[in-house]
N, C-alpha and C. Protein backbone atom coordinates (compact mmCIF):
# COMPACT_ATOMS: atom_id res chain seq x y z
N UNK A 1 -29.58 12.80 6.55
CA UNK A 1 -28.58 13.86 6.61
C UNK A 1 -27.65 13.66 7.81
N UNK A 2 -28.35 13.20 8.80
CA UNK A 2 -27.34 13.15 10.06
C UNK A 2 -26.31 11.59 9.71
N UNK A 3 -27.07 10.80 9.04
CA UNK A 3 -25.68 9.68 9.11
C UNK A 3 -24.80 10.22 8.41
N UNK A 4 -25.07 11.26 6.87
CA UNK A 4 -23.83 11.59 6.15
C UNK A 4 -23.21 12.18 7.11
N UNK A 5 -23.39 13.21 7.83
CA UNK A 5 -22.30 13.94 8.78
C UNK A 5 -21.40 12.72 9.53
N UNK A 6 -22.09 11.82 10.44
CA UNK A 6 -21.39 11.31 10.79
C UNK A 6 -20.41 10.63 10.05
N UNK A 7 -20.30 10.08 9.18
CA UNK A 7 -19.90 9.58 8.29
C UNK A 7 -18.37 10.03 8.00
N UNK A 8 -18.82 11.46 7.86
CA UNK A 8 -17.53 12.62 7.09
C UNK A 8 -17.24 12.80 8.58
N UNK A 9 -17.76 12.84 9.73
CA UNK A 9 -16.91 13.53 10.84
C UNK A 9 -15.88 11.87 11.54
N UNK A 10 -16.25 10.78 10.96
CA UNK A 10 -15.72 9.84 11.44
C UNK A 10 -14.69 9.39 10.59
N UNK A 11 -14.85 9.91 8.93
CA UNK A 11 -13.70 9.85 8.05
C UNK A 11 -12.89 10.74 8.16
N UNK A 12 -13.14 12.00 9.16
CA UNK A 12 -12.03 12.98 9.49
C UNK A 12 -11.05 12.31 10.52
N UNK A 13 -11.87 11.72 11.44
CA UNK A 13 -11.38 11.71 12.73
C UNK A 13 -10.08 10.91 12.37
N UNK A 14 -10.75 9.43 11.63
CA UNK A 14 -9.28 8.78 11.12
C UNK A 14 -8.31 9.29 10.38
N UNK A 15 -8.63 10.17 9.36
CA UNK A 15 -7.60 11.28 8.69
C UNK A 15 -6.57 11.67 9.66
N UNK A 16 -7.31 12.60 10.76
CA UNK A 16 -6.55 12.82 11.92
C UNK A 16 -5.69 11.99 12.15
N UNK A 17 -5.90 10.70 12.54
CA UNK A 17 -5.28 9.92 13.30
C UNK A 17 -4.16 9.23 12.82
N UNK A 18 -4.22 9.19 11.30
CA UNK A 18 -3.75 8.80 10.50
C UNK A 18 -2.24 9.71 10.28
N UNK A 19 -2.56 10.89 9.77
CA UNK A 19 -1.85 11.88 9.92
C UNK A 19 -0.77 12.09 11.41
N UNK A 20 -1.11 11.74 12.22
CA UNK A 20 -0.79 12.04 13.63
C UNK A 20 0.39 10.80 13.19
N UNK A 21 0.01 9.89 13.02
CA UNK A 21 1.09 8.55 13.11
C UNK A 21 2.42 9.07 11.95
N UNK A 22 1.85 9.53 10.80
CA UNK A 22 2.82 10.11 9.80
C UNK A 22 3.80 10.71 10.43
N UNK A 23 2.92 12.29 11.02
CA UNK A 23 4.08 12.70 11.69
C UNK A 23 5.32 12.46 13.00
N UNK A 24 4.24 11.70 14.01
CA UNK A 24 5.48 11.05 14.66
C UNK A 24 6.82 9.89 14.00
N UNK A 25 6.32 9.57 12.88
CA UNK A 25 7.53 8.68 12.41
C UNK A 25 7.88 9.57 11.88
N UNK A 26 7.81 10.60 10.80
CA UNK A 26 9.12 11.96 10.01
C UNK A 26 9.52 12.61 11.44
N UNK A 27 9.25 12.16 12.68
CA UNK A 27 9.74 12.66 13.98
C UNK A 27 10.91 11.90 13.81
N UNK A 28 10.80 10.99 14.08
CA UNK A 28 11.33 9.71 14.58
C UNK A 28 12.62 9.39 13.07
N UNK A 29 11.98 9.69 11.96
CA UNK A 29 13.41 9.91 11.63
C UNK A 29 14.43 11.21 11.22
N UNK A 30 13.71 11.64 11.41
CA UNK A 30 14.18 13.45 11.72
C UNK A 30 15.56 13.09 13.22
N UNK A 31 14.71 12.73 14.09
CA UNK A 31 15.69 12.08 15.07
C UNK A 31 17.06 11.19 15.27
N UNK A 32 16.68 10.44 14.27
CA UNK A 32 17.43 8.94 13.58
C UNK A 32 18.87 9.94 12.90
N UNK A 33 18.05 10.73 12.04
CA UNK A 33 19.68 11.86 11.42
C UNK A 33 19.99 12.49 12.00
N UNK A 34 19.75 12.91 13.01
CA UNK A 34 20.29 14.20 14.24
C UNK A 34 21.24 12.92 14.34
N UNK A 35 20.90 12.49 15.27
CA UNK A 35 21.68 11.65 16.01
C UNK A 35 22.59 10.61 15.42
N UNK A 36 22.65 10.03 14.11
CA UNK A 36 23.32 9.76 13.30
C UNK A 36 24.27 10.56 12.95
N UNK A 37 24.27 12.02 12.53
CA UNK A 37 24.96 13.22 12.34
C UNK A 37 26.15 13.10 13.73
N UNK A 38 25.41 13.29 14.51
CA UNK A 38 26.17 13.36 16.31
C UNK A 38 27.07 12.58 16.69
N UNK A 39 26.54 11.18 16.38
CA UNK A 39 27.36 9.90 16.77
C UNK A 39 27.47 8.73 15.65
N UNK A 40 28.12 8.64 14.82
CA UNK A 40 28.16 7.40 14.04
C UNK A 40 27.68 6.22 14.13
N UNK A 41 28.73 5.96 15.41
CA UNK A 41 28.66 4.92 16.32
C UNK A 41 27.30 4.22 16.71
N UNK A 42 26.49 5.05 16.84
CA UNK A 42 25.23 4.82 17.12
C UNK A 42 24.11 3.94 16.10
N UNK A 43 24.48 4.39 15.40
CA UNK A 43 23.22 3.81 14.03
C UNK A 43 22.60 2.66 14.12
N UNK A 44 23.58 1.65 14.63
CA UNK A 44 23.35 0.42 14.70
C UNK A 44 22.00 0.37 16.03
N UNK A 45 21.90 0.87 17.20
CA UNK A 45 21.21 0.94 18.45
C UNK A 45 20.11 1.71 17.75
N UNK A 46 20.31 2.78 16.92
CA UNK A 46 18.84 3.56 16.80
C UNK A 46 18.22 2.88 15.61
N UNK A 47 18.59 2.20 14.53
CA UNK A 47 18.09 1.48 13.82
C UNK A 47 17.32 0.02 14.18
N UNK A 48 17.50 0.24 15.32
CA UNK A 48 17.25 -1.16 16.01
C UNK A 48 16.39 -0.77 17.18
N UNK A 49 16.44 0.35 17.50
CA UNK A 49 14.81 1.07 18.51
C UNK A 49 14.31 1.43 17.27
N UNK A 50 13.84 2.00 16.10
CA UNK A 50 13.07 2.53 15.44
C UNK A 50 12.50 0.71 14.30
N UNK A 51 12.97 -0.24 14.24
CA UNK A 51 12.46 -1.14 13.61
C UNK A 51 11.69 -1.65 14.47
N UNK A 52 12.22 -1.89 16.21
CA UNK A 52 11.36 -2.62 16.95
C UNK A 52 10.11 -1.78 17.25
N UNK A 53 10.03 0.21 17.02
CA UNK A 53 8.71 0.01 17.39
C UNK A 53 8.26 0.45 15.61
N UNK A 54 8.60 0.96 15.10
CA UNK A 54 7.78 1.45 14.17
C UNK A 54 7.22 0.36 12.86
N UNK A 55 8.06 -0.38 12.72
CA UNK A 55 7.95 -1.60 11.77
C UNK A 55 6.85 -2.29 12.59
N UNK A 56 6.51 -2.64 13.81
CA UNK A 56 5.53 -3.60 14.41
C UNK A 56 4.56 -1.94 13.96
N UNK A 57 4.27 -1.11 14.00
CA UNK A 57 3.24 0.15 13.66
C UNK A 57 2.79 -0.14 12.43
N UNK A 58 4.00 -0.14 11.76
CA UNK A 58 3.06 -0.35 10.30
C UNK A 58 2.95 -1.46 9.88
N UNK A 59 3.32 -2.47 10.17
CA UNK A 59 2.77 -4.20 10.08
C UNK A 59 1.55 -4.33 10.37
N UNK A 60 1.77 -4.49 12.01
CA UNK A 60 0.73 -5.41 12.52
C UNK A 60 -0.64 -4.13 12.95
N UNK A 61 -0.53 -3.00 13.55
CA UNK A 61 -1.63 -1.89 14.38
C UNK A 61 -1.55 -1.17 13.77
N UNK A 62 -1.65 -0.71 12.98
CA UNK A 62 -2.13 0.33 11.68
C UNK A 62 -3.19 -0.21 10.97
N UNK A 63 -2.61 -1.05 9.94
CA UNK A 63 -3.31 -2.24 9.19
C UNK A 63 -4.68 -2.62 9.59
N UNK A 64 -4.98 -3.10 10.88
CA UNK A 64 -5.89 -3.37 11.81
C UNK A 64 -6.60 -2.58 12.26
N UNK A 65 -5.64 -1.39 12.78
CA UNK A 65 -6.77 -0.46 13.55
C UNK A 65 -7.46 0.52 12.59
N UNK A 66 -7.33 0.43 11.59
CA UNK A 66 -7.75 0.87 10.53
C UNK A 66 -9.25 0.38 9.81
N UNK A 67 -8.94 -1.08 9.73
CA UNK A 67 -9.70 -2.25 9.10
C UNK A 67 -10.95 -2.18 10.39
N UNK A 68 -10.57 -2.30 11.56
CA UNK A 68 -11.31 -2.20 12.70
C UNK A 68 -12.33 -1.12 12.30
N UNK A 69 -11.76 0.31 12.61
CA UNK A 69 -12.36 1.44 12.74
C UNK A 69 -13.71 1.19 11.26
N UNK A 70 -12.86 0.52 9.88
CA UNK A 70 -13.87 1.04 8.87
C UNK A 70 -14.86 -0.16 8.52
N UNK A 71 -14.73 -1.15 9.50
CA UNK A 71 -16.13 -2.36 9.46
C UNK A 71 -16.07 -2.43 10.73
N UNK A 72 -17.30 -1.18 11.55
CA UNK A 72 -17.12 -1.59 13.10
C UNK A 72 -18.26 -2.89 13.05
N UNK A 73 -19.13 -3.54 12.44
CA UNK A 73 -20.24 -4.73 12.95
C UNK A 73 -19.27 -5.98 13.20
N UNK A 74 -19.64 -6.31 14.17
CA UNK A 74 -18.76 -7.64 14.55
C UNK A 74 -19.66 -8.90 13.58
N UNK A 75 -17.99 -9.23 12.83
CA UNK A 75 -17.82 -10.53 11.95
C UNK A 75 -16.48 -10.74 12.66
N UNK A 76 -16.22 -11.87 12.05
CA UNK A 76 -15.15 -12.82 12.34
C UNK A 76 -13.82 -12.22 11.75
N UNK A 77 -13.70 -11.90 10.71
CA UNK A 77 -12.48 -10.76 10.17
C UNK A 77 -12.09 -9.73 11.45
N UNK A 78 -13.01 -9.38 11.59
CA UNK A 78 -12.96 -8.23 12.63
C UNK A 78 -12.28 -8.78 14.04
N UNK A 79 -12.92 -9.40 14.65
CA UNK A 79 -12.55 -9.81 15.53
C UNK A 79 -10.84 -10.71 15.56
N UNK A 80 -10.46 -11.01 14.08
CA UNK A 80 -9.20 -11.61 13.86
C UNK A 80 -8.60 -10.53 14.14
N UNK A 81 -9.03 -9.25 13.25
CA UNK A 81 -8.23 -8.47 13.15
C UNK A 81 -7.98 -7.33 14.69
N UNK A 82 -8.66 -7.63 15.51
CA UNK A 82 -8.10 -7.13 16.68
C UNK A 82 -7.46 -8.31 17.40
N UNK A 83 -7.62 -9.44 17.63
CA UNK A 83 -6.41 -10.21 17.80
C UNK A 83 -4.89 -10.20 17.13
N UNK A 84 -4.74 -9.60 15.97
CA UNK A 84 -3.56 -9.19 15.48
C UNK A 84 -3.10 -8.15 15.79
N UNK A 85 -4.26 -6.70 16.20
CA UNK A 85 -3.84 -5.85 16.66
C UNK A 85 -3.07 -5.65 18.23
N UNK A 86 -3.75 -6.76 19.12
CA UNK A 86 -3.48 -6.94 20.33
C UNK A 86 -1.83 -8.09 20.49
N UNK A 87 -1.77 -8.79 19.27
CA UNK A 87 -0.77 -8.96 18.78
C UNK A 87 0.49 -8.20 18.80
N UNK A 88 0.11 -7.08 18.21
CA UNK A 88 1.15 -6.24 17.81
C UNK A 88 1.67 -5.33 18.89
N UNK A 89 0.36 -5.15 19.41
CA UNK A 89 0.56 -4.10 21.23
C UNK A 89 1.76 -4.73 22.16
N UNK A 90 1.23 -6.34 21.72
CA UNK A 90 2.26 -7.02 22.87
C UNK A 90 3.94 -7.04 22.28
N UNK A 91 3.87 -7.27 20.97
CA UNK A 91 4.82 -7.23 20.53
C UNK A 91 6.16 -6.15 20.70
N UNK A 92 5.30 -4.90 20.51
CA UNK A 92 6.69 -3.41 20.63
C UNK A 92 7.43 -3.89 22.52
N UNK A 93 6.83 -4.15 23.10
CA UNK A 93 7.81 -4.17 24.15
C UNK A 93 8.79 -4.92 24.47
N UNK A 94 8.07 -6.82 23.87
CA UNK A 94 9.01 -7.68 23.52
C UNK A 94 10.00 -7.31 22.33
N UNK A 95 9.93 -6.43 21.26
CA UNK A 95 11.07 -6.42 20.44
C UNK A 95 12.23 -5.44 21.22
N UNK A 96 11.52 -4.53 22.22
CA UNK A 96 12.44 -3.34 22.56
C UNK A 96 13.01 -4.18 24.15
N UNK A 97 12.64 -5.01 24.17
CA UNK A 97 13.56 -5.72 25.59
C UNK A 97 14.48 -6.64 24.94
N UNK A 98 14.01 -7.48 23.86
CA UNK A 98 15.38 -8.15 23.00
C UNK A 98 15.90 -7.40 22.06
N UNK A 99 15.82 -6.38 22.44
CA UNK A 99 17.30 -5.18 21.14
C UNK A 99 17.89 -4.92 22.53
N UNK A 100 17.53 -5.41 23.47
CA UNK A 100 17.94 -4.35 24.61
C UNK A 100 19.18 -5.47 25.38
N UNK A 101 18.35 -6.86 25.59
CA UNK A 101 19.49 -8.06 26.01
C UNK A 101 20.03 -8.17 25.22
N UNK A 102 20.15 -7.86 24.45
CA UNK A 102 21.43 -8.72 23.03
C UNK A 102 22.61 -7.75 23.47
């Protein structure tokens, strides 16, 4: 009885977490049309902060931290798949410093 609980309280937790990411991106483009609305001009710069971080979100650390969370025994998949995730961590800052030099 106690592993089912855990079970359901650890398939919540990711629900949660899951959910949480949803809503910061309908943030994020909730934002994208404000400010599109505001400035025309702009689209080009905010389409280009919202690909560099949110596109590396749902590529590479979603995908993963997901796959992670639902086979925690260490195999070799697993362990790829947090190298892709750590991948992707490194990645959002390098895409948001080259949208930024260009």
């Amino acid at each position: 009885m106690q592993k089912q609980w855990c079970e359901c309280a650890e398939i919540r937790h990711n629900a949660t977490i899951l959910e949480s990411l949803l809503i910061r991106h309908a943030l994020c483009v909730i934002v994208t049309l404000c400010a599109v609305v505001a400035e025309p001009d702009a689209l080009g710069l905010i389409l280009s902060f919202i690909g560099a971080t949110c596109a590396v979100f749902v590529v590479y650390i979603i995908p993963t931290a997901v796959y992670a969370s639902l086979f925690p025994e260490h195999h070799f998949k697993r362990h790829l798949a947090l190298v892709v995730w750590w991948l992707g961590m490194a990645l959002v800052p390098i895409c948001l410093v080259a949208m930024f030099v260009q």
